[in-house]
Protein backbone atom coordinates (compact mmCIF):
# COMPACT_ATOMS: atom_id res chain seq x y z
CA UNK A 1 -65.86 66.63 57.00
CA UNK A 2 -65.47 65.30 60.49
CA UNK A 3 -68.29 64.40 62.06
CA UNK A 4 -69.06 65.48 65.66
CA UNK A 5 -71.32 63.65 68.37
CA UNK A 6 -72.52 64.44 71.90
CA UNK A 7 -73.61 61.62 74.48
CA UNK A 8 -74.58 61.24 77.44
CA UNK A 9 -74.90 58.27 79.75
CA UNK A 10 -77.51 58.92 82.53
CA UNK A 11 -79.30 56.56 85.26
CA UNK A 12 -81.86 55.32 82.70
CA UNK A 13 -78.38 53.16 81.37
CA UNK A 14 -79.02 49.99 83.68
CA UNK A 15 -76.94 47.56 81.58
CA UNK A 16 -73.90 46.76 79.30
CA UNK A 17 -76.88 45.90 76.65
CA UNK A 18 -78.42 49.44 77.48
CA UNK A 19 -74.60 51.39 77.11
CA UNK A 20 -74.01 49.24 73.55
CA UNK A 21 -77.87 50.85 72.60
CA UNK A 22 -76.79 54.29 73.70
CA UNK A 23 -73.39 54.44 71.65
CA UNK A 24 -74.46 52.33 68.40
CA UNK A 25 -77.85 54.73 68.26
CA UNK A 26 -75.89 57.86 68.74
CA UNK A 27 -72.47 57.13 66.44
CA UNK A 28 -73.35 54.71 63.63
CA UNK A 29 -71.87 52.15 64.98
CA UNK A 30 -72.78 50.22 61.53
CA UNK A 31 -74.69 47.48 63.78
CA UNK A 32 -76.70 47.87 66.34
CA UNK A 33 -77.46 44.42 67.53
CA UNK A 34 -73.74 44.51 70.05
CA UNK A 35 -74.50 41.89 72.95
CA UNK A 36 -71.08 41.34 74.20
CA UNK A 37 -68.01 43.38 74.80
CA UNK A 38 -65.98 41.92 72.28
CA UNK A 39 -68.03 43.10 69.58
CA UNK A 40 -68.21 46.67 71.16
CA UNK A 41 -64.89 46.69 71.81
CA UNK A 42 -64.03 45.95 68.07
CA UNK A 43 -66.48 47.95 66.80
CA UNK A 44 -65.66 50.75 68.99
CA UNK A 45 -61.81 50.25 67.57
CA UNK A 46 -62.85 50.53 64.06
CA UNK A 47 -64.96 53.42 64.18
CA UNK A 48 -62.34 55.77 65.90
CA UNK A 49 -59.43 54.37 63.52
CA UNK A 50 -61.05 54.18 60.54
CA UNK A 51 -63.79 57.82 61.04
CA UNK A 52 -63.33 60.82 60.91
CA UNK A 53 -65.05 61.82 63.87
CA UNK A 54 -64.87 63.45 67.32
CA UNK A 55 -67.43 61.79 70.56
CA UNK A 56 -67.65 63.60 73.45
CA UNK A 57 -69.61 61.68 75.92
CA UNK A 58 -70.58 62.65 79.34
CA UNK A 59 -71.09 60.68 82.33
CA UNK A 60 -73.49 62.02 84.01
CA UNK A 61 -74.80 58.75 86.17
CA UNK A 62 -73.03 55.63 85.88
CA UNK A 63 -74.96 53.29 88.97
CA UNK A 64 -77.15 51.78 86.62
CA UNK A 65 -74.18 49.63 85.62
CA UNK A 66 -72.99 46.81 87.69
CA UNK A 67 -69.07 46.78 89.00
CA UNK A 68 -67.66 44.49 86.07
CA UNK A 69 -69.32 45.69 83.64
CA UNK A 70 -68.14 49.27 84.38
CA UNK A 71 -64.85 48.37 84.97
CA UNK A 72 -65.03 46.92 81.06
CA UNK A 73 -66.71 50.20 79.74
CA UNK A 74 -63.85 52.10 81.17
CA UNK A 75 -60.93 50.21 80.02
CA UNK A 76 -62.38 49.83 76.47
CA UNK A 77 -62.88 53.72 76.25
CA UNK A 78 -59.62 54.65 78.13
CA UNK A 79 -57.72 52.63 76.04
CA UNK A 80 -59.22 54.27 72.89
CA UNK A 81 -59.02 58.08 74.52
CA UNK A 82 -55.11 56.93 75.09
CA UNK A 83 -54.92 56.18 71.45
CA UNK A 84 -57.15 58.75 69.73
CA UNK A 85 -56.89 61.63 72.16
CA UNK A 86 -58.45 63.94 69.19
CA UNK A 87 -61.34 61.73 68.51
CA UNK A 88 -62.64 61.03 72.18
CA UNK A 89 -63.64 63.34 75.14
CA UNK A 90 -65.09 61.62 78.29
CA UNK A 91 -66.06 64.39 80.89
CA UNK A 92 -67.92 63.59 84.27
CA UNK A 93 -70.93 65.73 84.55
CA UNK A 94 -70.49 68.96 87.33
């Protein structure tokens, strides 16, 4: 049965630490104690390789984050909507 989530990352997301809380609370993640992008990144990997399981996750307000950290967020999660275009769904908020 695949699961199915729905997230969204809004102004209250002020840092990396804060994104890694928002995705580990809402997916599983399997540990939610991520303080570096390595660890998201692999974790991140796994889940979409290994799950069955379809995230769509909106950004609705991404100035909370500074520049290099955002520029991280979105090459982790482009690279996995690349490779699991079934599993992933980023949409910008209207």
């Amino acid at each position: 049965m695949k699961e199915e989530y729905y997230l969204t990352i809004d102004a209250s997301v002020q840092s990396s630490l804060d994104l890694f809380e928002v995705w580990t609370d809402t997916i599983y993640l399997g540990f939610s104690g991520i303080t570096c992008w390595d660890a998201f990144d692999e974790l991140m990997r796994e889940c979409f390789e290994y799950r069955d399981i379809c995230v769509c996750v909106t950004h609705a307000d991404l100035s909370g984050i500074d520049g290099q950290d955002l520029h991280i967020y979105n090459s982790i999660l482009s690279e996995i909507a690349s490779e699991h275009t079934e599993k992933l769904r980023i949409r910008l908020a209207d």
